[in-house]
C-alpha atoms as a PDB file:
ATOM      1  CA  UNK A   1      -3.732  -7.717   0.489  1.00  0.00           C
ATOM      2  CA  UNK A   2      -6.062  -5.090   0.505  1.00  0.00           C
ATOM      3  CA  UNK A   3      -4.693  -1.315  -0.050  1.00  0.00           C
ATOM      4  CA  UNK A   4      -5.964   1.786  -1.536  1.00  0.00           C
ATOM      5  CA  UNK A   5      -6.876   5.413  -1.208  1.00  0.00           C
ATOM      6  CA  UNK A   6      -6.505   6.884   2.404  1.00  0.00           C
ATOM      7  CA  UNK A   7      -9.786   6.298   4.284  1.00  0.00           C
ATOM      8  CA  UNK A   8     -10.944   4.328   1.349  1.00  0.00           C
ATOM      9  CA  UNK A   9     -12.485   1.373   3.864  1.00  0.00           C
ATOM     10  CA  UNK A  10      -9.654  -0.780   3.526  1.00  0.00           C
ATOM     11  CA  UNK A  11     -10.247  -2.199   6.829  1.00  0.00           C
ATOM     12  CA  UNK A  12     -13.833  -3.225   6.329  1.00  0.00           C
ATOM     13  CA  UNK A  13     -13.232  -5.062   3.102  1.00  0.00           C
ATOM     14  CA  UNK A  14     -10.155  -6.919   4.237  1.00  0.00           C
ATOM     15  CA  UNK A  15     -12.058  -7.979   7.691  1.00  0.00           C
ATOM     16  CA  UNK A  16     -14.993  -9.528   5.297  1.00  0.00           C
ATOM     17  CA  UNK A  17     -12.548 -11.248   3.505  1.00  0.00           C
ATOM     18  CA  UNK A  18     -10.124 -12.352   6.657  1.00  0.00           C
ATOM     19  CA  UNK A  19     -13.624 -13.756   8.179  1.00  0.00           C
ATOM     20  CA  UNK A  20     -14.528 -15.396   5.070  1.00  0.00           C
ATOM     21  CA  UNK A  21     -11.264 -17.570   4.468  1.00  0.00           C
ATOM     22  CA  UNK A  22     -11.000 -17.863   8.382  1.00  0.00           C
ATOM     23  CA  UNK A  23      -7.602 -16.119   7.752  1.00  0.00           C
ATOM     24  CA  UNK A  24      -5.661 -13.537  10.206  1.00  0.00           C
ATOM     25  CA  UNK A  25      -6.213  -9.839  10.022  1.00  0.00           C
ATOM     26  CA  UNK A  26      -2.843  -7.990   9.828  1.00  0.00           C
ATOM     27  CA  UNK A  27      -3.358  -4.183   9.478  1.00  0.00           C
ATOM     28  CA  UNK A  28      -0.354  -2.499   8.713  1.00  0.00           C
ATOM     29  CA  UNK A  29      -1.954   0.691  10.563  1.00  0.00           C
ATOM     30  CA  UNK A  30      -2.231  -1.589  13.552  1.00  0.00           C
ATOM     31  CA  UNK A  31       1.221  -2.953  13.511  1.00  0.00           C
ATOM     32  CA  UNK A  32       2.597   0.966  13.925  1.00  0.00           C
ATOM     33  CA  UNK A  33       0.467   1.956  16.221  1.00  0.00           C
ATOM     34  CA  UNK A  34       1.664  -0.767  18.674  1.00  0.00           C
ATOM     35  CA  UNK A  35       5.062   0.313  17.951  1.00  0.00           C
ATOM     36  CA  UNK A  36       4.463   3.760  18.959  1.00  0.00           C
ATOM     37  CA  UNK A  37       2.366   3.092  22.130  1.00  0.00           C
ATOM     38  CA  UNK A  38       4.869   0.267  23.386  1.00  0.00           C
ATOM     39  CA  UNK A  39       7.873   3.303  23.122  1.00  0.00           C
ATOM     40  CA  UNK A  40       9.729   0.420  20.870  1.00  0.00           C
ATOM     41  CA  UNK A  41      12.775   2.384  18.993  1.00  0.00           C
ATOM     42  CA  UNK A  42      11.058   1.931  15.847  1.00  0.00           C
ATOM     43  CA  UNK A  43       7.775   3.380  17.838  1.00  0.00           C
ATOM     44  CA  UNK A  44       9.495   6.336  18.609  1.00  0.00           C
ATOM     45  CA  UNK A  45      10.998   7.182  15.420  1.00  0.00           C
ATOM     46  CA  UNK A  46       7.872   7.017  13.386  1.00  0.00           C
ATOM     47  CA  UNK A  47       5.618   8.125  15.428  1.00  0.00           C
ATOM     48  CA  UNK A  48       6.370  11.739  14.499  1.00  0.00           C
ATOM     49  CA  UNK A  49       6.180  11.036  10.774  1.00  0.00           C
ATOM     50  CA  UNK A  50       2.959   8.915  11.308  1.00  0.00           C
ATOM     51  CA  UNK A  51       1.634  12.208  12.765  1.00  0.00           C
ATOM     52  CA  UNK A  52       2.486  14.678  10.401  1.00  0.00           C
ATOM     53  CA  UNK A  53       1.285  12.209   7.891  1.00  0.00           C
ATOM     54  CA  UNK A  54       4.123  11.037   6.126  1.00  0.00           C
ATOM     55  CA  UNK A  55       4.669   7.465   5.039  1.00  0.00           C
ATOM     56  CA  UNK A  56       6.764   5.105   6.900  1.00  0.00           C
ATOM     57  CA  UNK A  57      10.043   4.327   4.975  1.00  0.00           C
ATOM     58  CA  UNK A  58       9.520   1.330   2.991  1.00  0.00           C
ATOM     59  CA  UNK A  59      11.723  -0.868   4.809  1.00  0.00           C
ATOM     60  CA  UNK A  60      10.667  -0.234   8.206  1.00  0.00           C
ATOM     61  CA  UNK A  61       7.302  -0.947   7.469  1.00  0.00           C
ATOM     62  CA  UNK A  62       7.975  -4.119   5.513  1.00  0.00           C
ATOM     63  CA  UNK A  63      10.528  -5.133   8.398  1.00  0.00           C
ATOM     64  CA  UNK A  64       7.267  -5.107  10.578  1.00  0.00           C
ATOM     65  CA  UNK A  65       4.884  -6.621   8.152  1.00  0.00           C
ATOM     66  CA  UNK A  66       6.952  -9.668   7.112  1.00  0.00           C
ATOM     67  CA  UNK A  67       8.025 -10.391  10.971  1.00  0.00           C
ATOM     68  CA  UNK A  68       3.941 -10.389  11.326  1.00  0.00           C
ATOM     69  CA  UNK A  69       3.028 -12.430   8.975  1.00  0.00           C
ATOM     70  CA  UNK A  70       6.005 -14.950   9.875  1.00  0.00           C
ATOM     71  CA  UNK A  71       4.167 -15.792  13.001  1.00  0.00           C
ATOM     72  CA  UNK A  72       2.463 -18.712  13.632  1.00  0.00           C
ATOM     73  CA  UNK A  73      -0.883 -18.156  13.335  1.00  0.00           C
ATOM     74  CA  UNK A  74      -0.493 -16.311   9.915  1.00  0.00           C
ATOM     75  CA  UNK A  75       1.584 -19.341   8.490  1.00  0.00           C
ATOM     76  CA  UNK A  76      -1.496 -21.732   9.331  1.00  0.00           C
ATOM     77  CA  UNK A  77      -4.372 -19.960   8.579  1.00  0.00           C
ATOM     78  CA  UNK A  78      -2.923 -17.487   6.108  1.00  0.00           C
ATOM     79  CA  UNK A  79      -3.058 -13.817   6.179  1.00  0.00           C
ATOM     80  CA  UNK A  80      -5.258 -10.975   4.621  1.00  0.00           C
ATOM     81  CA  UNK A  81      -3.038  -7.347   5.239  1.00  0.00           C
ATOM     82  CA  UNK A  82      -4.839  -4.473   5.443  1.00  0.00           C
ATOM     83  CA  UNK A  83      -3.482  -0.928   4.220  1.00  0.00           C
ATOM     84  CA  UNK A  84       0.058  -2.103   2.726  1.00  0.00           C
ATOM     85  CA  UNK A  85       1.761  -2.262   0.269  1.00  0.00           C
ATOM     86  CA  UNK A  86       0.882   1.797  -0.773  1.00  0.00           C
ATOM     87  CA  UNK A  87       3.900   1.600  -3.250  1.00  0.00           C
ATOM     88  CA  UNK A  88       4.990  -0.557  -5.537  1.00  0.00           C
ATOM     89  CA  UNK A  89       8.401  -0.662  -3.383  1.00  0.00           C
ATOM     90  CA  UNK A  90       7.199  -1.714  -0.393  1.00  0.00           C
ATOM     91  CA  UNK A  91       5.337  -4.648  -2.567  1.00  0.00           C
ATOM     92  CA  UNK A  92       9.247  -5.045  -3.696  1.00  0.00           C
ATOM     93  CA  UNK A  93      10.412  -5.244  -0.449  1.00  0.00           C
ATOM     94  CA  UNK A  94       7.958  -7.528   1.278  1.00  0.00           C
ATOM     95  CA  UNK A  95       8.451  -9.702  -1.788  1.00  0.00           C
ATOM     96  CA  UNK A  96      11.889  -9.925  -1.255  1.00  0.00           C
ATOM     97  CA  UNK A  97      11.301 -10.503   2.507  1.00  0.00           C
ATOM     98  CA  UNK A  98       9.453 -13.958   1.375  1.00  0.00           C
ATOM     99  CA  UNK A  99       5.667 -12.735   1.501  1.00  0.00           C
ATOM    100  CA  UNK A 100       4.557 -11.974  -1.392  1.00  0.00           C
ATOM    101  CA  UNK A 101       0.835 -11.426  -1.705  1.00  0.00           C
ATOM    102  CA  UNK A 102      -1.270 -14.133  -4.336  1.00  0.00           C
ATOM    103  CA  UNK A 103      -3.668 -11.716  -4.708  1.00  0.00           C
ATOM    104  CA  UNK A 104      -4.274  -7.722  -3.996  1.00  0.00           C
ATOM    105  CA  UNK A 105      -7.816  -5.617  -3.946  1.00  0.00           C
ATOM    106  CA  UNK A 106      -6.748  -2.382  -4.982  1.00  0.00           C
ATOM    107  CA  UNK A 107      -9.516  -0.092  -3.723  1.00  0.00           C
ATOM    108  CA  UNK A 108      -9.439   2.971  -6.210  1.00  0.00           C
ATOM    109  CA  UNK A 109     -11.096   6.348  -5.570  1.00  0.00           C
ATOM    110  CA  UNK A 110     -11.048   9.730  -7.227  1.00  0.00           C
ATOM    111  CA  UNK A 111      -8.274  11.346  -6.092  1.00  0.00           C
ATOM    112  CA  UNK A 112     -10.926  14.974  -5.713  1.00  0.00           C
ATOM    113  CA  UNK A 113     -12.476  12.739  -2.950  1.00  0.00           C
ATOM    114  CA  UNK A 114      -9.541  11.199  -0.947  1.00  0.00           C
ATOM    115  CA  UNK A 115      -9.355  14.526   1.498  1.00  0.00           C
ATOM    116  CA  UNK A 116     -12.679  15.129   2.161  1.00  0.00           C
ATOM    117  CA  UNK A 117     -12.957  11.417   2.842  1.00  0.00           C
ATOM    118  CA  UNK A 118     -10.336  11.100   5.582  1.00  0.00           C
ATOM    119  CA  UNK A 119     -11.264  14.458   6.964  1.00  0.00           C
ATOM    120  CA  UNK A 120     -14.308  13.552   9.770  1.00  0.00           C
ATOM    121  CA  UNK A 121     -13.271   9.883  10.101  1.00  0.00           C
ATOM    122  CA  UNK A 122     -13.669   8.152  13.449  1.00  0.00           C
ATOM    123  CA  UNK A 123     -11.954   5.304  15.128  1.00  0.00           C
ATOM    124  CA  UNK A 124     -13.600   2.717  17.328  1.00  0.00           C
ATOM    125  CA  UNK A 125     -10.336   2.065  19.652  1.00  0.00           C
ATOM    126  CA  UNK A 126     -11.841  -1.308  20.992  1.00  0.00           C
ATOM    127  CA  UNK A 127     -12.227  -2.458  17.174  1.00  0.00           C
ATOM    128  CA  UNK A 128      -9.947  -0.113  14.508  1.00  0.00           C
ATOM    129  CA  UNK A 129     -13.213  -0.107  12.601  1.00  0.00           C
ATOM    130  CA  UNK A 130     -13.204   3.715  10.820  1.00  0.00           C
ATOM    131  CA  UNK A 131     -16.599   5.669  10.518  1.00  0.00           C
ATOM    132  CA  UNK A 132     -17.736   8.386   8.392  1.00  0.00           C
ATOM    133  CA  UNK A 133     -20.835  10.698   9.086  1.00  0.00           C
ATOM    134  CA  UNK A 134     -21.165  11.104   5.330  1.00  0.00           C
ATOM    135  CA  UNK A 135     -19.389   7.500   3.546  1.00  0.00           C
ATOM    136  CA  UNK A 136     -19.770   5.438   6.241  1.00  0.00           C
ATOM    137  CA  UNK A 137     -22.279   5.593   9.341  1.00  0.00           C
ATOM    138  CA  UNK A 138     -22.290   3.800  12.925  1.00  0.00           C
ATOM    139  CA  UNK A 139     -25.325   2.000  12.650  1.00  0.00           C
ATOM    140  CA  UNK A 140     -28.222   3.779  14.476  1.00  0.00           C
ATOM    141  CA  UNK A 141     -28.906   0.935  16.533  1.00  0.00           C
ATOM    142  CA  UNK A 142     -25.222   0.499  18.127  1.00  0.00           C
ATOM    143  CA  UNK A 143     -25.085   3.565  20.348  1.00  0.00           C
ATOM    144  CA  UNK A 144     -22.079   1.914  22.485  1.00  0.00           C
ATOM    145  CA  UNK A 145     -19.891   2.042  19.371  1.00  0.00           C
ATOM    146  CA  UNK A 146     -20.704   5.453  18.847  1.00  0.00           C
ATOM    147  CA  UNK A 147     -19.874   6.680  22.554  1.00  0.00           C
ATOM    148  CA  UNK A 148     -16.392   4.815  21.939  1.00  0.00           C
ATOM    149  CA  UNK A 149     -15.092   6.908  18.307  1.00  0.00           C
ATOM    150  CA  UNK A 150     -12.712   8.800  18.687  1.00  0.00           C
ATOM    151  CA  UNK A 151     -10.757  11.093  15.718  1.00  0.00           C
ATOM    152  CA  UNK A 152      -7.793  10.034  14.676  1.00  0.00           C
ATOM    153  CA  UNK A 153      -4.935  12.370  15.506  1.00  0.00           C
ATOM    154  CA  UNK A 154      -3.390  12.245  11.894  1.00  0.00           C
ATOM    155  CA  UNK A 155      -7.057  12.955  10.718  1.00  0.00           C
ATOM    156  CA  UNK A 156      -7.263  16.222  12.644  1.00  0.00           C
ATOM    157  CA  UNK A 157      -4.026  17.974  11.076  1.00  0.00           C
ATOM    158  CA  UNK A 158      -4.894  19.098   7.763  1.00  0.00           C
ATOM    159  CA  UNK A 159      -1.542  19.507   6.581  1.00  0.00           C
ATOM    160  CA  UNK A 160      -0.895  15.567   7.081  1.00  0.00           C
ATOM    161  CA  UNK A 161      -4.598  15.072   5.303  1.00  0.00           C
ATOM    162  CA  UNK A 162      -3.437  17.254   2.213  1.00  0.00           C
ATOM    163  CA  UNK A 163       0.281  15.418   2.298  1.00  0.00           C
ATOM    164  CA  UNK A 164      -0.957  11.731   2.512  1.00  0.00           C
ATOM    165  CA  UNK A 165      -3.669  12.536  -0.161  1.00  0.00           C
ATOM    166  CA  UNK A 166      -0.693  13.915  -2.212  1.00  0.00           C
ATOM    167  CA  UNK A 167       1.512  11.019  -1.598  1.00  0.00           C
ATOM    168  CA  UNK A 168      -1.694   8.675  -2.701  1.00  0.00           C
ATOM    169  CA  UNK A 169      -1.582  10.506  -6.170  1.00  0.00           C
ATOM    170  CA  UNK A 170       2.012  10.140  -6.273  1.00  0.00           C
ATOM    171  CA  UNK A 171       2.352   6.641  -5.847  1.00  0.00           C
ATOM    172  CA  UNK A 172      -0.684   5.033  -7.249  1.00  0.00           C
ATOM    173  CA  UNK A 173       0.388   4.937 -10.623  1.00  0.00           C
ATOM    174  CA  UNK A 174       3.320   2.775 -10.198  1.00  0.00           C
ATOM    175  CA  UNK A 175       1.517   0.975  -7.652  1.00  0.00           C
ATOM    176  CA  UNK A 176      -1.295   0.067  -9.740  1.00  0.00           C
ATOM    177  CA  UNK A 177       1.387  -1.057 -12.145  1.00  0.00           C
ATOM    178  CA  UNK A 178       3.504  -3.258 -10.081  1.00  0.00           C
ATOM    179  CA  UNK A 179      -0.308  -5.409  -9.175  1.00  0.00           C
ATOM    180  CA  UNK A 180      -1.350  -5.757 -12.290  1.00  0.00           C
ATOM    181  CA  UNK A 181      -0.516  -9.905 -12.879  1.00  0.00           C
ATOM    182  CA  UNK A 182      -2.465  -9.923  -9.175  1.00  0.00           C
ATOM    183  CA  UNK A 183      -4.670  -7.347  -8.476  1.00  0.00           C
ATOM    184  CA  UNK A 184      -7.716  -6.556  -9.518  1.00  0.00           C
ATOM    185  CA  UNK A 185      -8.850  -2.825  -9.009  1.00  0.00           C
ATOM    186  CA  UNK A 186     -12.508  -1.560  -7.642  1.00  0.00           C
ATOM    187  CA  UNK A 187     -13.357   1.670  -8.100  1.00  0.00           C
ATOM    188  CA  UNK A 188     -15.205   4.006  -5.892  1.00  0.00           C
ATOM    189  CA  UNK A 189     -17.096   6.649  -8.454  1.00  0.00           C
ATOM    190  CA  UNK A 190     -18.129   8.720  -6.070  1.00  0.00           C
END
Protein backbone atom coordinates (compact mmCIF):
# COMPACT_ATOMS: atom_id res chain seq x y z
CA UNK A 1 0.00 0.00 0.00
CA UNK A 2 0.91 3.34 -0.56
CA UNK A 3 -1.15 6.24 1.38
CA UNK A 4 -0.44 9.58 2.71
CA UNK A 5 -1.13 13.27 2.77
CA UNK A 6 -3.82 14.49 0.19
CA UNK A 7 -2.04 15.29 -3.10
CA UNK A 8 1.07 13.94 -1.58
CA UNK A 9 1.97 11.87 -5.09
CA UNK A 10 0.67 8.75 -3.92
CA UNK A 11 -0.11 7.71 -7.32
CA UNK A 12 3.30 8.22 -8.83
CA UNK A 13 5.14 6.28 -6.19
CA UNK A 14 2.78 3.34 -6.09
CA UNK A 15 2.82 3.16 -10.17
CA UNK A 16 6.89 2.91 -9.86
CA UNK A 17 6.51 0.34 -7.54
CA UNK A 18 3.34 -1.63 -9.30
CA UNK A 19 5.76 -1.49 -12.57
CA UNK A 20 8.65 -2.65 -10.71
CA UNK A 21 7.16 -5.96 -9.11
CA UNK A 22 5.00 -6.31 -12.38
CA UNK A 23 2.09 -6.09 -9.84
CA UNK A 24 -1.60 -4.49 -10.45
CA UNK A 25 -2.33 -0.89 -9.76
CA UNK A 26 -5.49 -0.56 -7.59
CA UNK A 27 -6.20 3.13 -6.72
CA UNK A 28 -8.72 3.46 -4.27
CA UNK A 29 -9.53 7.03 -5.92
CA UNK A 30 -10.10 5.07 -9.09
CA UNK A 31 -12.31 2.43 -7.71
CA UNK A 32 -14.94 5.47 -6.56
CA UNK A 33 -14.81 7.24 -9.32
CA UNK A 34 -16.10 4.28 -11.42
CA UNK A 35 -18.75 3.90 -8.95
CA UNK A 36 -19.98 7.30 -9.35
CA UNK A 37 -19.78 7.55 -13.20
CA UNK A 38 -21.43 3.96 -13.69
CA UNK A 39 -24.67 5.53 -11.37
CA UNK A 40 -23.95 2.13 -9.19
CA UNK A 41 -26.02 2.69 -5.71
CA UNK A 42 -22.88 2.95 -3.95
CA UNK A 43 -21.85 5.61 -6.90
CA UNK A 44 -24.61 7.62 -6.10
CA UNK A 45 -24.40 7.77 -2.48
CA UNK A 46 -20.84 8.87 -2.28
CA UNK A 47 -20.52 10.81 -4.85
CA UNK A 48 -21.86 13.80 -2.93
CA UNK A 49 -19.52 13.22 0.01
CA UNK A 50 -16.56 12.58 -2.44
CA UNK A 51 -17.41 16.13 -3.61
CA UNK A 52 -17.68 18.04 -0.66
CA UNK A 53 -14.59 16.25 0.38
CA UNK A 54 -15.48 14.02 2.98
CA UNK A 55 -14.12 10.53 3.40
CA UNK A 56 -15.92 7.53 2.31
CA UNK A 57 -17.21 5.49 5.34
CA UNK A 58 -14.74 2.95 6.14
CA UNK A 59 -16.66 0.06 5.17
CA UNK A 60 -17.83 1.08 1.91
CA UNK A 61 -14.58 1.78 0.78
CA UNK A 62 -13.00 -1.40 2.08
CA UNK A 63 -16.16 -3.34 0.62
CA UNK A 64 -14.76 -1.99 -2.79
CA UNK A 65 -11.11 -2.43 -2.18
CA UNK A 66 -11.14 -6.06 -0.96
CA UNK A 67 -13.75 -7.13 -3.90
CA UNK A 68 -10.75 -5.48 -6.15
CA UNK A 69 -8.11 -6.99 -5.02
CA UNK A 70 -10.05 -10.49 -4.91
CA UNK A 71 -9.96 -10.51 -8.63
CA UNK A 72 -7.97 -12.49 -10.61
CA UNK A 73 -5.39 -10.63 -11.83
CA UNK A 74 -4.53 -9.12 -8.34
CA UNK A 75 -4.37 -12.74 -6.78
CA UNK A 76 -1.59 -13.68 -9.48
CA UNK A 77 0.44 -10.90 -9.83
CA UNK A 78 -0.24 -9.24 -6.51
CA UNK A 79 -1.42 -5.82 -5.84
CA UNK A 80 0.14 -2.34 -4.95
CA UNK A 81 -3.16 0.08 -3.64
CA UNK A 82 -2.84 3.44 -4.05
CA UNK A 83 -4.46 6.13 -1.60
CA UNK A 84 -6.05 3.62 1.11
CA UNK A 85 -6.03 2.78 3.98
CA UNK A 86 -6.19 6.84 5.33
CA UNK A 87 -7.18 5.43 8.83
CA UNK A 88 -6.10 3.00 10.84
CA UNK A 89 -9.85 1.54 10.61
CA UNK A 90 -10.12 1.08 7.26
CA UNK A 91 -6.53 -0.87 7.59
CA UNK A 92 -8.85 -2.81 10.33
CA UNK A 93 -11.40 -3.45 8.08
CA UNK A 94 -9.61 -4.54 4.95
CA UNK A 95 -7.64 -6.74 7.33
CA UNK A 96 -10.53 -8.33 8.46
CA UNK A 97 -11.84 -8.60 4.85
CA UNK A 98 -8.63 -11.02 4.19
CA UNK A 99 -6.16 -8.38 2.54
CA UNK A 100 -4.04 -7.25 4.64
CA UNK A 101 -1.15 -5.25 3.25
CA UNK A 102 2.79 -6.89 3.90
CA UNK A 103 4.03 -3.71 3.60
CA UNK A 104 2.77 0.19 3.56
CA UNK A 105 4.79 3.54 2.28
CA UNK A 106 3.40 6.07 4.37
CA UNK A 107 4.12 9.29 2.47
CA UNK A 108 4.32 12.05 5.29
CA UNK A 109 4.12 15.81 4.68
CA UNK A 110 3.80 18.87 6.84
CA UNK A 111 0.49 19.24 7.55
CA UNK A 112 1.12 23.63 6.74
CA UNK A 113 1.65 22.23 3.16
CA UNK A 114 -1.16 19.64 2.53
CA UNK A 115 -3.72 22.63 1.25
CA UNK A 116 -1.68 24.52 -0.77
CA UNK A 117 -0.55 21.24 -2.29
CA UNK A 118 -3.93 19.91 -3.44
CA UNK A 119 -5.07 23.36 -4.34
CA UNK A 120 -3.86 23.78 -8.37
CA UNK A 121 -3.59 20.00 -8.95
CA UNK A 122 -4.44 18.60 -12.37
CA UNK A 123 -5.68 15.31 -13.59
CA UNK A 124 -4.67 13.62 -16.81
CA UNK A 125 -8.21 11.72 -17.37
CA UNK A 126 -6.59 9.25 -19.96
CA UNK A 127 -3.90 8.33 -17.14
CA UNK A 128 -5.08 9.54 -13.27
CA UNK A 129 -1.53 10.85 -13.20
CA UNK A 130 -1.91 14.34 -10.86
CA UNK A 131 0.23 17.49 -11.80
CA UNK A 132 1.30 20.43 -9.95
CA UNK A 133 2.57 23.80 -11.52
CA UNK A 134 4.66 24.28 -8.39
CA UNK A 135 5.43 20.26 -6.80
CA UNK A 136 5.02 18.54 -9.72
CA UNK A 137 5.31 19.71 -13.53
CA UNK A 138 4.05 18.09 -16.97
CA UNK A 139 7.18 17.67 -18.57
CA UNK A 140 7.88 20.47 -21.13
CA UNK A 141 8.31 18.16 -23.82
CA UNK A 142 4.74 16.28 -23.51
CA UNK A 143 2.43 19.04 -24.68
CA UNK A 144 -0.47 16.33 -25.42
CA UNK A 145 -0.60 15.55 -21.70
CA UNK A 146 -0.85 19.00 -20.90
CA UNK A 147 -3.86 19.80 -23.40
CA UNK A 148 -5.62 16.69 -21.62
CA UNK A 149 -5.45 18.06 -17.45
CA UNK A 150 -8.15 18.83 -16.23
CA UNK A 151 -8.90 20.13 -12.28
CA UNK A 152 -10.31 17.96 -10.20
CA UNK A 153 -13.77 18.95 -9.04
CA UNK A 154 -13.05 18.19 -5.25
CA UNK A 155 -9.81 20.31 -5.85
CA UNK A 156 -11.77 23.40 -6.89
CA UNK A 157 -14.07 23.68 -3.63
CA UNK A 158 -12.05 25.04 -0.98
CA UNK A 159 -14.18 24.06 1.72
CA UNK A 160 -13.61 20.20 0.75
CA UNK A 161 -9.62 21.23 0.39
CA UNK A 162 -9.65 22.74 4.05
CA UNK A 163 -11.97 19.56 5.36
CA UNK A 164 -9.86 16.69 3.79
CA UNK A 165 -6.62 18.50 4.95
CA UNK A 166 -8.34 18.55 8.41
CA UNK A 167 -9.39 15.02 8.32
CA UNK A 168 -5.51 14.16 7.22
CA UNK A 169 -4.41 15.77 10.62
CA UNK A 170 -7.04 13.99 12.35
CA UNK A 171 -6.33 10.65 11.39
CA UNK A 172 -2.68 10.40 10.79
CA UNK A 173 -1.72 9.86 14.16
CA UNK A 174 -3.49 6.70 14.73
CA UNK A 175 -2.80 5.79 11.31
CA UNK A 176 0.80 6.09 11.55
CA UNK A 177 0.35 3.96 14.64
CA UNK A 178 -1.64 1.10 13.42
CA UNK A 179 1.60 0.68 10.36
CA UNK A 180 4.16 0.76 12.45
CA UNK A 181 5.23 -3.37 12.45
CA UNK A 182 4.82 -2.58 8.36
CA UNK A 183 5.30 0.67 7.27
CA UNK A 184 7.95 2.62 6.87
CA UNK A 185 7.30 6.49 6.70
CA UNK A 186 9.01 9.13 4.07
CA UNK A 187 8.81 12.43 4.75
CA UNK A 188 8.30 15.32 2.49
CA UNK A 189 10.22 18.49 4.34
CA UNK A 190 9.07 20.81 2.26
Amino acid sequence: CVTGAPSGDKRAVAKAVAEEYGCVLVSAAGLLKEQVQAKTEVGVTVGKMIEDGYLVPPGVMSKLVAERLSRPDCASKGWVLEGFPRTAGQLEELAKLGHAPNKVAVLDMKHTLVAGRITGRQVDPKTGDAFHDQYRPVPLEDEEVAFRLVERGDDANQRAVTLRAGQYRTHWPALLEAVKDVGRVFEDKG
